[in-house]
Structures are given as structure tokens and as C-alpha cells.
C-alpha atoms as a PDB file:
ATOM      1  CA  UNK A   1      -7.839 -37.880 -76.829  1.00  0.00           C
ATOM      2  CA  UNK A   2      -5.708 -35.076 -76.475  1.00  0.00           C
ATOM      3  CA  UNK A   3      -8.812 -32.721 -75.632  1.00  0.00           C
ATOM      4  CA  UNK A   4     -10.242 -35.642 -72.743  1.00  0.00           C
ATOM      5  CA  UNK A   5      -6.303 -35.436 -71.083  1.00  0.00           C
ATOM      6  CA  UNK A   6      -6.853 -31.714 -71.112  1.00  0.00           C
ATOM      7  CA  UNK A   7      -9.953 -31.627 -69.578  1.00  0.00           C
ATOM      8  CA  UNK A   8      -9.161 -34.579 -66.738  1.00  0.00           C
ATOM      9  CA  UNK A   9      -5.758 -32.812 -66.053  1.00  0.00           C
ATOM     10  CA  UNK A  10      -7.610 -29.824 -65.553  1.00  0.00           C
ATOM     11  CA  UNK A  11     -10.389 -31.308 -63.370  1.00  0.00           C
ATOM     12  CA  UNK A  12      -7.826 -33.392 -60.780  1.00  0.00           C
ATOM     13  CA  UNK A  13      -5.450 -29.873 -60.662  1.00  0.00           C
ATOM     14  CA  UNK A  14      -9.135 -28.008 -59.825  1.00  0.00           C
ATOM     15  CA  UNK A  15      -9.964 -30.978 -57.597  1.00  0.00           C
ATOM     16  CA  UNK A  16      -6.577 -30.751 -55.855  1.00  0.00           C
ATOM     17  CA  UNK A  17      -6.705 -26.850 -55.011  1.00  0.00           C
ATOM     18  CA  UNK A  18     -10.368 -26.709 -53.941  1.00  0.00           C
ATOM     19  CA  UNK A  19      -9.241 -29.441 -51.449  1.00  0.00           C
ATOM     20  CA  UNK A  20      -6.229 -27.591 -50.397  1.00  0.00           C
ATOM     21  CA  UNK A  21      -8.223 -24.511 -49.522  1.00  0.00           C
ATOM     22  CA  UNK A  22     -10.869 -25.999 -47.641  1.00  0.00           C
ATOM     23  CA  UNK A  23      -8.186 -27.509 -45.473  1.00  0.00           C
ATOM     24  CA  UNK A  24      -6.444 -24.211 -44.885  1.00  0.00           C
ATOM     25  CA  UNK A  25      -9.703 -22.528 -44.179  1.00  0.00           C
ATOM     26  CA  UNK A  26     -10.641 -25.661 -41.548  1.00  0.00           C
ATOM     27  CA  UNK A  27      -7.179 -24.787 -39.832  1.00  0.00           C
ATOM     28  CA  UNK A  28      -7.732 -21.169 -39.555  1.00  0.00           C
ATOM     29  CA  UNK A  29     -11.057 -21.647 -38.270  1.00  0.00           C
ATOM     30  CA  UNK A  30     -10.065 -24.328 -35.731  1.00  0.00           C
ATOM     31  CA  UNK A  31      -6.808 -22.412 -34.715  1.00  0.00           C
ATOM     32  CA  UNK A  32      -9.154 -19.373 -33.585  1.00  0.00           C
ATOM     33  CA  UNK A  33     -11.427 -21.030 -31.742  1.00  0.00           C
ATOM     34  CA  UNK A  34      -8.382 -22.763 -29.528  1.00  0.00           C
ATOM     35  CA  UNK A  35      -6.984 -19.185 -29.140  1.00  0.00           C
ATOM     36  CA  UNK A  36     -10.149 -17.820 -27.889  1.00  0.00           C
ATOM     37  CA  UNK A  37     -11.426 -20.649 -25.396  1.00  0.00           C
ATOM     38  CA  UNK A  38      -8.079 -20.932 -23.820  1.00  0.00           C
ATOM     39  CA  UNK A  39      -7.061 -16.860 -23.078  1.00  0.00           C
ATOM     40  CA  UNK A  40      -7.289 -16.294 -20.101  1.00  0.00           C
ATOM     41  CA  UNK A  41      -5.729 -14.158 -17.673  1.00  0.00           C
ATOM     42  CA  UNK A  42      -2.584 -16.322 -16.166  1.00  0.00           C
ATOM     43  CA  UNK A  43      -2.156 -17.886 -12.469  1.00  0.00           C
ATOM     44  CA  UNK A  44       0.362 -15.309 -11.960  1.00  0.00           C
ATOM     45  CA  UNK A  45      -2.057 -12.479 -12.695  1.00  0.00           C
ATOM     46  CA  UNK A  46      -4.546 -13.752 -10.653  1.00  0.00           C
ATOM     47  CA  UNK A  47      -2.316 -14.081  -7.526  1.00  0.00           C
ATOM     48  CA  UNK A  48      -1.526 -10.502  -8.085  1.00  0.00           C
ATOM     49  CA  UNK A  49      -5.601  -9.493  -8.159  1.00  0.00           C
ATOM     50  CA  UNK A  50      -5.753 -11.905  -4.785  1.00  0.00           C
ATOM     51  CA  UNK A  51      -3.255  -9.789  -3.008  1.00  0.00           C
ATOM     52  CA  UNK A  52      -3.780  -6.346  -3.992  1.00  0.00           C
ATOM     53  CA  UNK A  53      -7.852  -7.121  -2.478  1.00  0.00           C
ATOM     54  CA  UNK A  54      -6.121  -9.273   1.047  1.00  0.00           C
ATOM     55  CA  UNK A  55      -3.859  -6.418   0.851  1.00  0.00           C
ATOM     56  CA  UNK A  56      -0.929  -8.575   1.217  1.00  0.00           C
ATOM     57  CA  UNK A  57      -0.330 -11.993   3.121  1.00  0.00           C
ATOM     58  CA  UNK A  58       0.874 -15.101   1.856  1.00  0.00           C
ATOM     59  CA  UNK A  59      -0.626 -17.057  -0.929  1.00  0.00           C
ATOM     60  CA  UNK A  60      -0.896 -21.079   0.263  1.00  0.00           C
ATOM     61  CA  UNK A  61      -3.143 -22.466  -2.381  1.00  0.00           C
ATOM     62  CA  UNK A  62      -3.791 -21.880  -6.389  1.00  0.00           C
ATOM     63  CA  UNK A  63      -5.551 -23.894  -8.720  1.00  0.00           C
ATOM     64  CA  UNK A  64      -7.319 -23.322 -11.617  1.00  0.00           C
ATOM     65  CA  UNK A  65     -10.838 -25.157 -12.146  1.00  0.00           C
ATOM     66  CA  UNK A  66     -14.020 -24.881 -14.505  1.00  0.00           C
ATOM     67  CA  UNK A  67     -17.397 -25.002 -12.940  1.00  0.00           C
ATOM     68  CA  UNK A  68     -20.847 -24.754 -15.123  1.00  0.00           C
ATOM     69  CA  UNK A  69     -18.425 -24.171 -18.205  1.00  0.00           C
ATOM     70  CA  UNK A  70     -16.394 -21.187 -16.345  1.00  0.00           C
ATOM     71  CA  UNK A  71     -12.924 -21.732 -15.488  1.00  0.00           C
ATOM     72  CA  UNK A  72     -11.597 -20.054 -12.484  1.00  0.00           C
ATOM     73  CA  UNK A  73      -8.798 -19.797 -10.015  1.00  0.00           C
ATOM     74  CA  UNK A  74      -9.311 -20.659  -6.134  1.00  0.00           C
ATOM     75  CA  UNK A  75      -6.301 -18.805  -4.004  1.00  0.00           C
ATOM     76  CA  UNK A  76      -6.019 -19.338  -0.184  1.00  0.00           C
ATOM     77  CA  UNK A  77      -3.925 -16.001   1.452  1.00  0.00           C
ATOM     78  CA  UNK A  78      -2.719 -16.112   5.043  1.00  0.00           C
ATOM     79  CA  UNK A  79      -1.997 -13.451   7.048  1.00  0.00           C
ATOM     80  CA  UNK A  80      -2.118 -12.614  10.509  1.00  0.00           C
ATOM     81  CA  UNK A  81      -5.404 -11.684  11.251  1.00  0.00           C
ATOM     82  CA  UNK A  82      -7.166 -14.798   9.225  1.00  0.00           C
ATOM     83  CA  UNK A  83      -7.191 -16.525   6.221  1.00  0.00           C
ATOM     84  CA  UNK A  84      -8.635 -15.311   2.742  1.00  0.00           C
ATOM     85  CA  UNK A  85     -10.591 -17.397   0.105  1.00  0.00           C
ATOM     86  CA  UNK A  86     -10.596 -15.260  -3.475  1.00  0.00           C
ATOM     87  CA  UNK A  87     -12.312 -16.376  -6.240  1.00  0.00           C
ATOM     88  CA  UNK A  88     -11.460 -14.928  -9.593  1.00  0.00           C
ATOM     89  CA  UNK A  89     -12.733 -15.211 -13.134  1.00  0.00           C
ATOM     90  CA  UNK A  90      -9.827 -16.318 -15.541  1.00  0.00           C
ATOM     91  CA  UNK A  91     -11.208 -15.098 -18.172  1.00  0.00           C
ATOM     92  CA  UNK A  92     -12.242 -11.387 -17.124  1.00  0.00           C
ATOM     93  CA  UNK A  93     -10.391 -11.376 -13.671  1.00  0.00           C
ATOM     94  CA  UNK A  94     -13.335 -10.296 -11.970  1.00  0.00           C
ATOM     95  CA  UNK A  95     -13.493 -11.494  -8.260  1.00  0.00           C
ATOM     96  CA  UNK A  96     -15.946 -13.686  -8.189  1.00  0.00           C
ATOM     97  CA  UNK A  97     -16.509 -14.833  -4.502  1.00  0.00           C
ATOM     98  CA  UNK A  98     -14.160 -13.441  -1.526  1.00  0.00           C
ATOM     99  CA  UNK A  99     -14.235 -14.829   2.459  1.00  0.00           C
ATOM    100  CA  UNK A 100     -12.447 -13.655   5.102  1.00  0.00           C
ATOM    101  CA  UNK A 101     -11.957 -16.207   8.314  1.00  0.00           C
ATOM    102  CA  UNK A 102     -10.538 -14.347  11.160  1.00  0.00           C
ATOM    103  CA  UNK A 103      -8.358 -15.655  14.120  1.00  0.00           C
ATOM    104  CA  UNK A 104      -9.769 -15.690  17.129  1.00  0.00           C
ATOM    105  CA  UNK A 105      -7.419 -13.509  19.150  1.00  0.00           C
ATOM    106  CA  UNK A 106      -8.792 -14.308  22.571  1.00  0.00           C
ATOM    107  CA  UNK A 107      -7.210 -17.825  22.198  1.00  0.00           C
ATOM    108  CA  UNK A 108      -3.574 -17.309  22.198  1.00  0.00           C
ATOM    109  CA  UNK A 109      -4.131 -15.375  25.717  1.00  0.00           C
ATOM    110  CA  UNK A 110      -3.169 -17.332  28.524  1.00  0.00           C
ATOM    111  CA  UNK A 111      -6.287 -18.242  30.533  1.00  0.00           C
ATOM    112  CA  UNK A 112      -4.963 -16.919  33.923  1.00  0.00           C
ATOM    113  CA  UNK A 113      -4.859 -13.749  32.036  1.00  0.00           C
ATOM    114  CA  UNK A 114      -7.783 -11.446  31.904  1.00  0.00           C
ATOM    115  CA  UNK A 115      -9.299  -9.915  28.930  1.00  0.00           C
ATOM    116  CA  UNK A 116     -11.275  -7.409  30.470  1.00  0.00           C
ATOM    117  CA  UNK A 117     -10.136  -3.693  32.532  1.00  0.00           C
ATOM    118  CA  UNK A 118     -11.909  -3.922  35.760  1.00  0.00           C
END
């Protein structure tokens, strides 16, 4: 009797500390996976990336989305000449997609005005 108390202590303490472990080692593994699939490089980085290539201007727009599995952040820039359209990869911070719309200057002349030297 004494020997079977033994051997079941034994067996729910062995039972207890397996369990433990593979818990911890679930955690761990689960804990690294959220750390990697959500680093990425930060809105406020991005912006920065966005207006060193516009070269300045103001940002209007900034959102972060995920498209085919890729998150990325869309920022609209104004400036004078036009509006900008960056793309950036929030992961790497690699531009992804850049346009450029520029103002049509000949529109804020008056029309009694001539744009042409004769």
C-alpha cells in the first residue's frame, strides 16, 4: 500500500510538470509568432519615408491596410505643385507604389490674360 501511494504520488507530480511545461512551451511559441506578424515599421516612420521622397508638403491622409496578406500604409501629401500618393511596405518600408498628380497651372490665370509672348 505504501509502495502503490508512492508510485501514484509520483505519477500525478510527473503528470502535473509535464503539463506545466508543455503549456509554457505553447506560450513561448505563440508569444513569438504575435511578435513577428505584427513588427512593423510604425505610421510615424512611414510618414517620415513619404516626405523625405515628396520632399516635403503636407501629409492629408494615413492608413494602414493589408492587401494579398501584406499590410501597408497609403499617405496622401499636398503641396503646391500637386498631390502625392506613396505606398509603403510596413514591414520593410520599401515604397511600394508612388504617383504624382500635378496642378494644372494654366487654370488659376485669368482668361483675359495671355499665356503666350507674342
Amino acid at each position: 500500500m505504501n509502495l502503490l501511494s508512492i508510485l501514484l504520488t509520483g505519477s500525478l507530480i510527473t503528470g502535473v510538470l509535464g503539463a506545466n511545461t508543455l503549456g509554457m512551451f505553447n506560450y513561448q511559441q505563440n508569444a513569438g509568432q504575435i511578435i513577428e506578424t505584427s513588427k512593423t515599421i510604425g505610421q510615424i516612420n512611414a510618414k517620415e519615408i513619404a516626405i523625405g521622397e515628396t520632399k516635403g508638403g503636407v501629409i492629408k491622409k494615413s492608413k494602414i491596410v493589408e492587401e494579398n496578406g501584406m499590410k501597408k500604409y497609403e499617405i496622401t501629401i499636398i503641396k503646391q505643385n500637386g498631390t502625392f500618393d506613396v505606398e509603403i511596405n510596413a514591414k520593410t518600408g520599401e515604397i511600394l507604389d508612388f504617383k504624382q498628380e500635378i496642378k494644372d497651372k494654366t487654370r488659376d490665370v485669368p482668361k483675359d490674360v495671355l499665356t503666350s509672348i507674342s
